[in-house]
C-alpha atoms as a PDB file:
ATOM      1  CA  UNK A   1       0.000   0.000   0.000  1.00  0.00           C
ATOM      2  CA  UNK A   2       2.975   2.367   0.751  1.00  0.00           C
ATOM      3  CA  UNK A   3       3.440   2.360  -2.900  1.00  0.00           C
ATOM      4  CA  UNK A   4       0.740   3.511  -3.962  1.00  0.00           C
ATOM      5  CA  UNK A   5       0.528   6.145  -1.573  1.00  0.00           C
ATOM      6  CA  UNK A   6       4.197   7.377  -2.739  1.00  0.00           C
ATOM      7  CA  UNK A   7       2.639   7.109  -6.472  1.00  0.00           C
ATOM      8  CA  UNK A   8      -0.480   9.444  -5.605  1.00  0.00           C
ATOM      9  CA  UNK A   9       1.106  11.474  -3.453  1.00  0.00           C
ATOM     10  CA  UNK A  10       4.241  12.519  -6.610  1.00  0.00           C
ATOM     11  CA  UNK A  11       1.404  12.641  -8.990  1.00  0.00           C
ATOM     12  CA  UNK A  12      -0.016  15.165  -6.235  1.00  0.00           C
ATOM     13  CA  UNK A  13       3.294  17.075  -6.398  1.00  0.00           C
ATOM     14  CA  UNK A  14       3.784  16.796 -10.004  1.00  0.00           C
ATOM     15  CA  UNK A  15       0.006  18.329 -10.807  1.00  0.00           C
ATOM     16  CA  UNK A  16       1.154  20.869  -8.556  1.00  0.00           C
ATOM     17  CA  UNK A  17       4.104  21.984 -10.126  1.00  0.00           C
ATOM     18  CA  UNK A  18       2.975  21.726 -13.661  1.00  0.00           C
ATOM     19  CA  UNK A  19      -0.205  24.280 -12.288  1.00  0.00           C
ATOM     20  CA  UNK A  20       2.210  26.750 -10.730  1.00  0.00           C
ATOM     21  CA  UNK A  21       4.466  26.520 -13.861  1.00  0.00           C
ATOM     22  CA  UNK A  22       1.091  27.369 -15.957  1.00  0.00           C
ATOM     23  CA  UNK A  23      -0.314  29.834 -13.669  1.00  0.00           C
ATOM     24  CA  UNK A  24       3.346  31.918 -14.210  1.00  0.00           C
ATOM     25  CA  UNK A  25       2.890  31.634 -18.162  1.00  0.00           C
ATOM     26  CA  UNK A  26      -0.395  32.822 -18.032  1.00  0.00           C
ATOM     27  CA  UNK A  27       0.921  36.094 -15.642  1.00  0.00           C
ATOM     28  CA  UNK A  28       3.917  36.573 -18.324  1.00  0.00           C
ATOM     29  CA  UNK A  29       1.588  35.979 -21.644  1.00  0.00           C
ATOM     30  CA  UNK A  30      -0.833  38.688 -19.880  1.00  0.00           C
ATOM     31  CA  UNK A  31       2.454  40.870 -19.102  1.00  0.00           C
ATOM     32  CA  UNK A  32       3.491  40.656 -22.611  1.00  0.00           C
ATOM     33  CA  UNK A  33       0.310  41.773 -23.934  1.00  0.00           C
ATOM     34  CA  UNK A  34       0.998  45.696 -22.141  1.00  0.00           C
ATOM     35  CA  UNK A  35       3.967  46.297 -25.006  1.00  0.00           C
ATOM     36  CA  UNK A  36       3.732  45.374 -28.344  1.00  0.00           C
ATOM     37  CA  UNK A  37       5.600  42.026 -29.079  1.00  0.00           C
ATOM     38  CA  UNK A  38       6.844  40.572 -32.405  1.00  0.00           C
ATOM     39  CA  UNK A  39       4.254  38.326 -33.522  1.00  0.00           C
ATOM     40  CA  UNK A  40       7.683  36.360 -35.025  1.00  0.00           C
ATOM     41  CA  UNK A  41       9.171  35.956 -32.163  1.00  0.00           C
ATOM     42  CA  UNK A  42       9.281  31.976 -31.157  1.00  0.00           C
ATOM     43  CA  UNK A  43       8.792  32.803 -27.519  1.00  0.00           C
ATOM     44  CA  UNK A  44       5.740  34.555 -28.179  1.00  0.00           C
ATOM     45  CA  UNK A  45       4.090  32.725 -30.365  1.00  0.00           C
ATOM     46  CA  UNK A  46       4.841  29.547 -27.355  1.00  0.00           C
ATOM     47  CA  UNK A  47       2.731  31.611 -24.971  1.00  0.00           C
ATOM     48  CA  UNK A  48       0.476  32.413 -27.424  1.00  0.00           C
ATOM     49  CA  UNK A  49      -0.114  28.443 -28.228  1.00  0.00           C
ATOM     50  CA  UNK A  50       0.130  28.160 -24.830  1.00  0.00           C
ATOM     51  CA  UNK A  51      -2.535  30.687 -23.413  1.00  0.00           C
ATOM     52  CA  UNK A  52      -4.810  31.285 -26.255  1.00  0.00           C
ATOM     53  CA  UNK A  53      -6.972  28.335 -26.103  1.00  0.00           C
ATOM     54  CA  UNK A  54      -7.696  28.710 -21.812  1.00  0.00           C
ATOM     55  CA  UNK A  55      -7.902  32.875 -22.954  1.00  0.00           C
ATOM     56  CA  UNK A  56     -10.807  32.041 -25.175  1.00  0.00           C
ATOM     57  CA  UNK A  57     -12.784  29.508 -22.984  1.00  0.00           C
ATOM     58  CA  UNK A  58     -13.211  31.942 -20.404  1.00  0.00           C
ATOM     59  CA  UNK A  59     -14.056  34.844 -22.648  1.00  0.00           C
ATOM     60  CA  UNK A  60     -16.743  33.168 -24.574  1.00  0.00           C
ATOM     61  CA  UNK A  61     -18.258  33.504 -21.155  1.00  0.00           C
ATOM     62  CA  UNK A  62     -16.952  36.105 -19.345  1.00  0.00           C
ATOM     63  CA  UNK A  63     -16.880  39.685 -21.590  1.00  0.00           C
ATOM     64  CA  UNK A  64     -14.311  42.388 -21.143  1.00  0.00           C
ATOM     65  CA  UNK A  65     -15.252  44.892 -18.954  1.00  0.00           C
ATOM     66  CA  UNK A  66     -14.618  48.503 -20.172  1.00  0.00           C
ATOM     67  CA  UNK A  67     -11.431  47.280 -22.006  1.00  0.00           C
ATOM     68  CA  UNK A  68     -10.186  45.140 -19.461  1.00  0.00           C
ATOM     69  CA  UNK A  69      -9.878  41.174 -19.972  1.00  0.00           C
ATOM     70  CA  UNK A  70     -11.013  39.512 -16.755  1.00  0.00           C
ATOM     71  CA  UNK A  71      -9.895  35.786 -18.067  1.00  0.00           C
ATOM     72  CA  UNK A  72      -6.050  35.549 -16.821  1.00  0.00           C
ATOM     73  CA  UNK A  73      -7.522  36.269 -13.208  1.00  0.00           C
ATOM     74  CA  UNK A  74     -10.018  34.347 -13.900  1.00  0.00           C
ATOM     75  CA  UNK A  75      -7.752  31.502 -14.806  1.00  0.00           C
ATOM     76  CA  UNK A  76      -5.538  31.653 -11.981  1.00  0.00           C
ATOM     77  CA  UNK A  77      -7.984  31.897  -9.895  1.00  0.00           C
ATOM     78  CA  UNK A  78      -9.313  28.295 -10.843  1.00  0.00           C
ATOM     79  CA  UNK A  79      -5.900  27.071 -11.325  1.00  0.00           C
ATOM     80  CA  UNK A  80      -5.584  28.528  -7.556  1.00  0.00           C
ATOM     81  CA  UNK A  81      -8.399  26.266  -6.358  1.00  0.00           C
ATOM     82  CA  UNK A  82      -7.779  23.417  -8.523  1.00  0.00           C
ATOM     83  CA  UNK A  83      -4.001  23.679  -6.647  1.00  0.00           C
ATOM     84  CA  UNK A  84      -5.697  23.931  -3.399  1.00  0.00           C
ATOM     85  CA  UNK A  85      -8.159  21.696  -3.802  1.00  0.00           C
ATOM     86  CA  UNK A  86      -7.436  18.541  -5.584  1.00  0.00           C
ATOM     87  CA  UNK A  87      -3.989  18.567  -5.115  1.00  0.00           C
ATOM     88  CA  UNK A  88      -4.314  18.570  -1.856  1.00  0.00           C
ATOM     89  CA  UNK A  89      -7.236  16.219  -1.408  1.00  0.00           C
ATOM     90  CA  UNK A  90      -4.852  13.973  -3.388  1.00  0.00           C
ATOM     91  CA  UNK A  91      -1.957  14.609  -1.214  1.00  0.00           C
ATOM     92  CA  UNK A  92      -4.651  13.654   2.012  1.00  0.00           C
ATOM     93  CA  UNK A  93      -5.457  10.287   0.061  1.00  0.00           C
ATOM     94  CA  UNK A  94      -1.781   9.417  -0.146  1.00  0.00           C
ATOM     95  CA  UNK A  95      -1.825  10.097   3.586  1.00  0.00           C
ATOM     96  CA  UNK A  96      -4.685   7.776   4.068  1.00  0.00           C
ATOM     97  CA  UNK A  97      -3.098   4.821   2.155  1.00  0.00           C
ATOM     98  CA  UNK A  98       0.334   5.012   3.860  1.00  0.00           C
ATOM     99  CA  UNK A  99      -1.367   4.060   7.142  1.00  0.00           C
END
């Protein structure tokens, strides 16, 4: 059983990492968005690829309010509570199977 529990509780860690690592290229694609980037440049068109797709989910249901794009707090904020929440619930299940 201690297995297992080890292998939930790295997938635990591993979700959590990969969230925090999205959650800071959502904050630098919004950052990049103030100046006016090359459109050419590879590391802009990554975040782009990267940030588009989540961007437009939450705007088909969430508008802009007077000029201001809500979705990248939007997003963090539910990659906040996914964090919070199921990572740690996982994390509490690995618990529960090592003893």
């Amino acid at each position: 059983m201690i297995v297992i529990a080890t292998f939930v509780s790295a997938v635990a860690d591993i979700l959590g990492m990969v969230i925090y690592a999205y959650i800071w290229i959502v904050i630098i694609a919004s950052l990049i968005t103030w100046v006016r980037p090359d459109p050419y440049n590879p590391i802009v068109q990554m975040l782009d690829r990267l940030t588009r797709p989540a961007f437009e989910f939450v705007q088909r249901y969430v508008p802009t309010v007077g000029g201001l794009d809500l979705s990248p707090i939007i997003i963090i904020l539910g990659l906040q509570f996914v964090n919070l929440f199921f990572v740690n619930l996982l994390k509490q299940i690995a618990i529960s199977l090592a003893t």
